[in-house]
C-alpha atoms as a PDB file:
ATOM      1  CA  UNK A   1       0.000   0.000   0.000  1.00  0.00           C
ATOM      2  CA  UNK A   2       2.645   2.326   0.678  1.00  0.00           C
ATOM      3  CA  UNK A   3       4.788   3.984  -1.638  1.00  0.00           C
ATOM      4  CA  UNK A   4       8.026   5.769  -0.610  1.00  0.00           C
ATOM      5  CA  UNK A   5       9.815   8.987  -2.402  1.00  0.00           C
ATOM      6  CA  UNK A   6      12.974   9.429  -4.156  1.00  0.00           C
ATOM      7  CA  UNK A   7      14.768   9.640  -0.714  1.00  0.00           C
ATOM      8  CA  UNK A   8      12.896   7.001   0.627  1.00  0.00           C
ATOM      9  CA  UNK A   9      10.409   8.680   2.623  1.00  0.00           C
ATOM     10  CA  UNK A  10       6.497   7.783   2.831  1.00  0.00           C
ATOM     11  CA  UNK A  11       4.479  10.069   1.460  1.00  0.00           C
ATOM     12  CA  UNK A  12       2.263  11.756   3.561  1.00  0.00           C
ATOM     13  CA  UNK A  13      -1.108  10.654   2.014  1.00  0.00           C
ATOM     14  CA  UNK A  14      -0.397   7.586   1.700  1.00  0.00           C
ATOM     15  CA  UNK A  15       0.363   7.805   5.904  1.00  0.00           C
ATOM     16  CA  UNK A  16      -2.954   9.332   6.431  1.00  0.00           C
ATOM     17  CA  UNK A  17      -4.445   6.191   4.403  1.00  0.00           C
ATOM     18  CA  UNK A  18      -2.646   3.584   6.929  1.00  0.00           C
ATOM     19  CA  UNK A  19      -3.863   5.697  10.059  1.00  0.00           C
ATOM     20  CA  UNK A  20      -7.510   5.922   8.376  1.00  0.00           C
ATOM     21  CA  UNK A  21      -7.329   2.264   7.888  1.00  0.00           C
ATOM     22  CA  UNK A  22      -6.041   1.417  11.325  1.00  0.00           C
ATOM     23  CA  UNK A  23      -8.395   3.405  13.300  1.00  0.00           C
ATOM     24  CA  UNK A  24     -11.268   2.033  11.379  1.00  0.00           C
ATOM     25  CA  UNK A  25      -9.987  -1.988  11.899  1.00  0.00           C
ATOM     26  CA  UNK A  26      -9.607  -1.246  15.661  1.00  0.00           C
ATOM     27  CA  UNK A  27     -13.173   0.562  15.721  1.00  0.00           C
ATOM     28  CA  UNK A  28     -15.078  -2.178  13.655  1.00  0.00           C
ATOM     29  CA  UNK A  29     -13.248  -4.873  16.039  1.00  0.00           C
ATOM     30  CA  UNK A  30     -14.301  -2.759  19.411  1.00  0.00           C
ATOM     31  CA  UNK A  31     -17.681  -2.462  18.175  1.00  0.00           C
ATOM     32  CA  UNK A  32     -17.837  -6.426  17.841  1.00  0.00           C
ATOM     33  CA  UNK A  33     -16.476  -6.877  21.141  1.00  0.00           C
ATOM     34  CA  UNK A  34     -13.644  -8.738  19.374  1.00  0.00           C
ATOM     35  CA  UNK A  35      -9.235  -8.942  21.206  1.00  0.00           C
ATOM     36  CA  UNK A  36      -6.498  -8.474  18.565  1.00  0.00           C
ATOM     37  CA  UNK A  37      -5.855 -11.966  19.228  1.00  0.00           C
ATOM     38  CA  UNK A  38      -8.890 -13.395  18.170  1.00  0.00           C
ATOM     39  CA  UNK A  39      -8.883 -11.085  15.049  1.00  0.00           C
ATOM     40  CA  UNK A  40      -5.269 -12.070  14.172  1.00  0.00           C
ATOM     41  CA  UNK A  41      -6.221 -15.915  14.383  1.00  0.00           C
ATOM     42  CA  UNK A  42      -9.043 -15.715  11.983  1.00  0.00           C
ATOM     43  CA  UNK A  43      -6.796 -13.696   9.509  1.00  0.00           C
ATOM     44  CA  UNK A  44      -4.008 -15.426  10.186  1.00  0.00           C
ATOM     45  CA  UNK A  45      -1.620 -12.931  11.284  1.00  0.00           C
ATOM     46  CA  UNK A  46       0.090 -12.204  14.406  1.00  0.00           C
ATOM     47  CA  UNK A  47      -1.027 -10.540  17.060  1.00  0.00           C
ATOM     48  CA  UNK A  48       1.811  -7.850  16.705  1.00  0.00           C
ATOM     49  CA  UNK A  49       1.366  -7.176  13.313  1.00  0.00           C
ATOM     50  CA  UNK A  50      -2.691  -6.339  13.398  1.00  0.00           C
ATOM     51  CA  UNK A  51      -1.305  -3.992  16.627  1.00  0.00           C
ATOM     52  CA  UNK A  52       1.044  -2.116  13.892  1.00  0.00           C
ATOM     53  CA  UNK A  53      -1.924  -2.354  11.382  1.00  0.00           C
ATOM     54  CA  UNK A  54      -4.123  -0.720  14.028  1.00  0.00           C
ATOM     55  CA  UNK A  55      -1.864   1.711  14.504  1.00  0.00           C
ATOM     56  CA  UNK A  56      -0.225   2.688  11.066  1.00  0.00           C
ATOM     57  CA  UNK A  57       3.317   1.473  11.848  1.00  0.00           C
ATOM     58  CA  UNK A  58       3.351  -0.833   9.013  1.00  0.00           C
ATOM     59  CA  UNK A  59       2.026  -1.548   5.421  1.00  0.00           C
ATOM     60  CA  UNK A  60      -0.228  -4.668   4.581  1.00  0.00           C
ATOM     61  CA  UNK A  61      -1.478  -6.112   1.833  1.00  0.00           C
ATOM     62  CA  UNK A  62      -4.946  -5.649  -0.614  1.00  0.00           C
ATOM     63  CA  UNK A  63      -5.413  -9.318   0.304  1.00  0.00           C
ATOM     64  CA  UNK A  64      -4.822  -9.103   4.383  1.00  0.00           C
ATOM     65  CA  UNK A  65      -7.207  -6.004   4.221  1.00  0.00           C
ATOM     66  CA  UNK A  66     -10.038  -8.094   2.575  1.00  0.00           C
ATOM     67  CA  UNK A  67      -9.304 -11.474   5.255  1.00  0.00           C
ATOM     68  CA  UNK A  68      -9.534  -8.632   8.446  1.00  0.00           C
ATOM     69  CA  UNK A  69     -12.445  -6.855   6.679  1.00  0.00           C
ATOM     70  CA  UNK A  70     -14.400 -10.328   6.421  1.00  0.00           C
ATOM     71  CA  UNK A  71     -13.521 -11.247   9.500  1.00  0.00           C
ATOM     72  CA  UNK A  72     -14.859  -7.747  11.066  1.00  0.00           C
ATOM     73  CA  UNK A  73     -17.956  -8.666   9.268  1.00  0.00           C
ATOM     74  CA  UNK A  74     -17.355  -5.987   6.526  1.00  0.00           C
ATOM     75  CA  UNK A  75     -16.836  -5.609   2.824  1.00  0.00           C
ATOM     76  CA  UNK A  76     -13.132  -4.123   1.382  1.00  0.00           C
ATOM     77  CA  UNK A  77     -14.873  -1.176   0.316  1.00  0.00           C
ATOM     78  CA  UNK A  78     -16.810  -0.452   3.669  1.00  0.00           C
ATOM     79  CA  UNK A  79     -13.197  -0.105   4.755  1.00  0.00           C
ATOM     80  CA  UNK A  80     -12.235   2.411   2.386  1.00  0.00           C
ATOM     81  CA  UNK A  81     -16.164   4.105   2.187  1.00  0.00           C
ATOM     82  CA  UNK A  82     -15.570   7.836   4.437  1.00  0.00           C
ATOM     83  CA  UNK A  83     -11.701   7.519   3.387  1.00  0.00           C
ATOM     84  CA  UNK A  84     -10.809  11.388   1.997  1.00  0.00           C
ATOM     85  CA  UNK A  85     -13.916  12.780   1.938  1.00  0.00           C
ATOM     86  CA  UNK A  86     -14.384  16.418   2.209  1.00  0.00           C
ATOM     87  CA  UNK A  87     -15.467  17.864   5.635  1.00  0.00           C
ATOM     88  CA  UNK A  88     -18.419  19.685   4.464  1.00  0.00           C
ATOM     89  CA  UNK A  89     -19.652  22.645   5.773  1.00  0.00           C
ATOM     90  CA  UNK A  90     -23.535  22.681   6.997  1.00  0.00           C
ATOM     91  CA  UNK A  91     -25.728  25.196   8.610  1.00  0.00           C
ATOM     92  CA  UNK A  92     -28.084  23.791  11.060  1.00  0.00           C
ATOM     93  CA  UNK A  93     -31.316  26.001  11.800  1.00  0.00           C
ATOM     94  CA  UNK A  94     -32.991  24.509  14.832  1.00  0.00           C
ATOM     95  CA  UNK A  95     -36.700  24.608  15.045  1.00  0.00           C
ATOM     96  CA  UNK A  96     -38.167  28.358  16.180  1.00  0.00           C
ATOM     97  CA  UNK A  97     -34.496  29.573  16.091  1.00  0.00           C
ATOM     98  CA  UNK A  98     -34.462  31.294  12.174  1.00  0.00           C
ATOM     99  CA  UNK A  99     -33.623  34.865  12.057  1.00  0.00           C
ATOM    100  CA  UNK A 100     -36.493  36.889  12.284  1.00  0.00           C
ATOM    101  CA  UNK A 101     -35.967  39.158   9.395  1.00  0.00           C
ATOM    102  CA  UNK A 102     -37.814  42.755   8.701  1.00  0.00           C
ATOM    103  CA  UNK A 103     -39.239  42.974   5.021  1.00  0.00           C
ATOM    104  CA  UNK A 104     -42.408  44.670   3.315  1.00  0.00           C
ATOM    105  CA  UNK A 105     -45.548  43.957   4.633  1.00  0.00           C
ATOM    106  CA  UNK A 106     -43.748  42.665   8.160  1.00  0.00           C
ATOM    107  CA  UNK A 107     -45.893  44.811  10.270  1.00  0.00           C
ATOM    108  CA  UNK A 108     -48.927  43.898   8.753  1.00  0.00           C
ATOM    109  CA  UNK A 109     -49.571  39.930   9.763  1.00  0.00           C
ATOM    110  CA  UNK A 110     -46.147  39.124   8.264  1.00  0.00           C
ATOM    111  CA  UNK A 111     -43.117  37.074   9.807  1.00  0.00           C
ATOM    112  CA  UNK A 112     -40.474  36.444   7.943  1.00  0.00           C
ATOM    113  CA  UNK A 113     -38.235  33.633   8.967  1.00  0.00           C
ATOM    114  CA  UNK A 114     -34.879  33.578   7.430  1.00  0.00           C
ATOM    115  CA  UNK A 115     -33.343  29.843   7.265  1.00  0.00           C
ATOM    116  CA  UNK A 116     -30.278  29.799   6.342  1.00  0.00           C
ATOM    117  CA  UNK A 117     -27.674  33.132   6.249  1.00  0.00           C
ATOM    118  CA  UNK A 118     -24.159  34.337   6.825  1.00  0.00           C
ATOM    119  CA  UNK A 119     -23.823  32.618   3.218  1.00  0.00           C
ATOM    120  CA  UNK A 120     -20.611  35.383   2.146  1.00  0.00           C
ATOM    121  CA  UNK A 121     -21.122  38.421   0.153  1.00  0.00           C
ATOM    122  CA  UNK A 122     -22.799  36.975  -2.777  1.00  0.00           C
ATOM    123  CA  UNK A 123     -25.681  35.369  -1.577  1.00  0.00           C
ATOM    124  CA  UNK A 124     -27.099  32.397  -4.636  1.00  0.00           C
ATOM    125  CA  UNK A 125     -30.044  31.786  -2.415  1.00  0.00           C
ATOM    126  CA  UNK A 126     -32.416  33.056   0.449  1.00  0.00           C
ATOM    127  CA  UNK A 127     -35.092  30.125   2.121  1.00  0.00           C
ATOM    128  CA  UNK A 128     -38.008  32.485   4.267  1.00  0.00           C
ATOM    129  CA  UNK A 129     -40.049  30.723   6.445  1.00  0.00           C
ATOM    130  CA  UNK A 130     -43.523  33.174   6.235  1.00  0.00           C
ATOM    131  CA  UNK A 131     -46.152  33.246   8.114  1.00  0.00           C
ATOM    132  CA  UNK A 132     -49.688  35.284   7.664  1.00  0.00           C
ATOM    133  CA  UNK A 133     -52.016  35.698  10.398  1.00  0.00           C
ATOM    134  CA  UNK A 134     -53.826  39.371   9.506  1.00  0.00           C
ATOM    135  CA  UNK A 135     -56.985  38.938   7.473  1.00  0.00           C
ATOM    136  CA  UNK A 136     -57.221  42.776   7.071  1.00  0.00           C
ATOM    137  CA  UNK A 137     -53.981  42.630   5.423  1.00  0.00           C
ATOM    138  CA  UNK A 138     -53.163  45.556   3.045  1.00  0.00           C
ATOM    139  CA  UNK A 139     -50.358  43.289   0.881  1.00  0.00           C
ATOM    140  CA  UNK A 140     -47.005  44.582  -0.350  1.00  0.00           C
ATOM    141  CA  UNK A 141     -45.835  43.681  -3.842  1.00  0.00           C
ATOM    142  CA  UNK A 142     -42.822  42.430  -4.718  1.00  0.00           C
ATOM    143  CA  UNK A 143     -39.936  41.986  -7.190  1.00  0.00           C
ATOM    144  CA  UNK A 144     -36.331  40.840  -7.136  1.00  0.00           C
ATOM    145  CA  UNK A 145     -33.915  39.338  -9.179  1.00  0.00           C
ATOM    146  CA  UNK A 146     -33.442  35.810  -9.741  1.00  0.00           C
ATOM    147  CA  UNK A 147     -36.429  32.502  -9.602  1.00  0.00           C
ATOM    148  CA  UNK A 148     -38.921  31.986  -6.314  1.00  0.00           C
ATOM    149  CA  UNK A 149     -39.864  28.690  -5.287  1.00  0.00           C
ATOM    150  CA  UNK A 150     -42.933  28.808  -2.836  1.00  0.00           C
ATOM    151  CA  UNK A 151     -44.070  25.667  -1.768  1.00  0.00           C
ATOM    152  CA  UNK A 152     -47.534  25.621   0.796  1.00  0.00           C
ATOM    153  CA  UNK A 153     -47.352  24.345   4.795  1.00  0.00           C
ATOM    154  CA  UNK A 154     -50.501  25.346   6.190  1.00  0.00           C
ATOM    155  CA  UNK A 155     -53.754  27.073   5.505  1.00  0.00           C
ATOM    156  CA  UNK A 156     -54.576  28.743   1.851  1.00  0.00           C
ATOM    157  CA  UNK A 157     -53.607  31.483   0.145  1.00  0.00           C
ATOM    158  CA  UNK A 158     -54.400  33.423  -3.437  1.00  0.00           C
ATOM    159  CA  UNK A 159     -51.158  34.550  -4.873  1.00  0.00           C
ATOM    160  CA  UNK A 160     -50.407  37.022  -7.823  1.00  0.00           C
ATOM    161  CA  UNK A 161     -47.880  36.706  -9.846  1.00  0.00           C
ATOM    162  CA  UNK A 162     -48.286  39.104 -12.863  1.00  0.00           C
ATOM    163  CA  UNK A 163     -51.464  38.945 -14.182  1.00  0.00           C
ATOM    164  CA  UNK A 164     -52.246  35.696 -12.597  1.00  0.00           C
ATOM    165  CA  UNK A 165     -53.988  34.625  -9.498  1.00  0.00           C
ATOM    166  CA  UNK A 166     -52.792  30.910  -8.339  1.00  0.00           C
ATOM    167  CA  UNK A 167     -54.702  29.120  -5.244  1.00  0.00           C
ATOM    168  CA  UNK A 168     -52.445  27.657  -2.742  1.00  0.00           C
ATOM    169  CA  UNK A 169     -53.191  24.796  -0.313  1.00  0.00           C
ATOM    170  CA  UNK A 170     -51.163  23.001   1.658  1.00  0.00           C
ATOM    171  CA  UNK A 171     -48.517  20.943  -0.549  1.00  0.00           C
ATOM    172  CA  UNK A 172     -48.900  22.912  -3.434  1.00  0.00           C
ATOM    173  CA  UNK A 173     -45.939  24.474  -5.017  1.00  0.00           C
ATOM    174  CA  UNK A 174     -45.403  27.752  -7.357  1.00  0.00           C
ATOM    175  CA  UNK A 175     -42.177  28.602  -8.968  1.00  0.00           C
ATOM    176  CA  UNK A 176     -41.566  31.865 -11.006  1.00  0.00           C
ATOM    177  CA  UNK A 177     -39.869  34.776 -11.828  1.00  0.00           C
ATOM    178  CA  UNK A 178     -39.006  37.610  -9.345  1.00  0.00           C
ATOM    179  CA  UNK A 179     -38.591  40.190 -11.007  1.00  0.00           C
ATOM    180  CA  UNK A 180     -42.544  40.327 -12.055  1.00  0.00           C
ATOM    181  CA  UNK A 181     -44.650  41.670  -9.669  1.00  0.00           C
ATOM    182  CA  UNK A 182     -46.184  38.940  -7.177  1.00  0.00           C
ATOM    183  CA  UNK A 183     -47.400  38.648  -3.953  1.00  0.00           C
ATOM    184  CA  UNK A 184     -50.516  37.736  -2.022  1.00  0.00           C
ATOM    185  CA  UNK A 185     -53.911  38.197  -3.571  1.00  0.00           C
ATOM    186  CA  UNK A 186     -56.481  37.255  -0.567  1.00  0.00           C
ATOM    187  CA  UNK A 187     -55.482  34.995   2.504  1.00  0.00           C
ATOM    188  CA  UNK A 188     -58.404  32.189   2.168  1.00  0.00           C
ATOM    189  CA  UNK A 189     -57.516  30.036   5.199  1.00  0.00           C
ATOM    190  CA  UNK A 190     -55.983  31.081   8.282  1.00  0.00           C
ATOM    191  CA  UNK A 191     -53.083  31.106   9.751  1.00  0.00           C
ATOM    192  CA  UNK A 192     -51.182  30.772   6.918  1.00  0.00           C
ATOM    193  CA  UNK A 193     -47.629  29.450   6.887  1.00  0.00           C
ATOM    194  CA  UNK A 194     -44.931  28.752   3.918  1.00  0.00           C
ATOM    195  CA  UNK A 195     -41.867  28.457   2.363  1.00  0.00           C
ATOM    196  CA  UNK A 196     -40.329  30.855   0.211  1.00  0.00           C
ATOM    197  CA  UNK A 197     -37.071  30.073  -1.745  1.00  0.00           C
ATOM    198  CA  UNK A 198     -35.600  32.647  -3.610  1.00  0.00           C
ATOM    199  CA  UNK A 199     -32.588  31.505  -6.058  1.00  0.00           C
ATOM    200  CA  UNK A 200     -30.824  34.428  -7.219  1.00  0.00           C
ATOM    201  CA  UNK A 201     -28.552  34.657 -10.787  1.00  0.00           C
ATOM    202  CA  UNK A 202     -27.313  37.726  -9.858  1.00  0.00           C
ATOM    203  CA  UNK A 203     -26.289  39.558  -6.717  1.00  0.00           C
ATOM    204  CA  UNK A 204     -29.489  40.766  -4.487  1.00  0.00           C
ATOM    205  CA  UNK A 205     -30.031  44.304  -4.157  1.00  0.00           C
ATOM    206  CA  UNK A 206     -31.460  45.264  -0.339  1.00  0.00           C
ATOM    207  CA  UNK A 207     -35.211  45.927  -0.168  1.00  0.00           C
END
């Protein structure tokens, strides 16, 4: 498995392979309640060398991999499954706890519920949480770059979007453009609750 530089050195990813491999043999064995010894003996190995396995102080063979895999119960791919894969980076919004943000219409039976932010300067998308509780409503109009993706949670709704009126229930969707006028018609069922995804091709101007 290893390979070694001009001046005999091993490389470093192929060092961060062994390690990766040796923490997940001595993991899968700990899990099954399994001793190095009675590992080895299945694999036929000694007892020392599935120690320096475990512990990246020694190369091993494709072949030894795929005895201690079976003998963990695994296949030789589970072994190499969450090798060098990127970290990610994921924003978790709990329940209740999206920023409560202040747009058009806000203090009129509006709450806007921002899911997801701090996204850099150039923002590709914006998820709102909105909900509508104000049957007197006097209702804003908007427009904005980019596509909106509403999609219906709770109660019913008339929207406009141009010249168009579209009735909302709960699971319907409506996607379209932002930068025609749109924005609630009548609020038919109370309260009223959805989500509003705007996907933006070009950088947001503030509103």
């Amino acid at each position: 498995m290893a390979e070694t530089t001009s001046n005999g050195a091993q490389s470093v990813t192929d060092h961060a392979l062994e390690r990766y491999i040796g923490n997940t043999i001595r993991e899968l064995r700990q899990k099954h309640g399994l001793t190095i010894a009675e590992v080895a003996e299945q694999v036929g190995i000694s007892r020392g060398m599935l120690s320096k396995i475990e512990n990246a102080q020694t190369a091993t063979s494709l072949e030894t991999l795929a005895k201690l895999a079976s003998a963990l119960g695994v296949s030789l791919a589970t072994l190499f499954r969450n090798y060098n894969i990127p970290a990610g980076s994921a924003q978790l919004v709990k329940r209740d706890e999206g920023m409560e943000v202040v747009r058009r219409g806000t203090k009129r039976g509006h709450t806007y519920h921002l899911l997801a932010y701090d996204q850099g300067p150039t923002k590709l998308f914006e998820p709102f949480l909105i909900t509508m509780d104000d049957a007197s409503e006097v209702f804003p109009t908007f427009e904005h770059p980019g596509t909106e993706f509403i999609y219906m949670l709770e109660g019913a709704i008339e929207y406009r979007h141009g010249q168009s009126t579209y009735r909302l229930n709960p699971g319907d969707s409506l996607t379209f453009r932002g930068d025609i006028p749109h924005g609630p018609e009548k609020l038919v069922a109370l309260p009223i609750r959805f989500l509003a995804i705007i996907y933006y091709s070009t950088l947001p101007t503030m509103e």
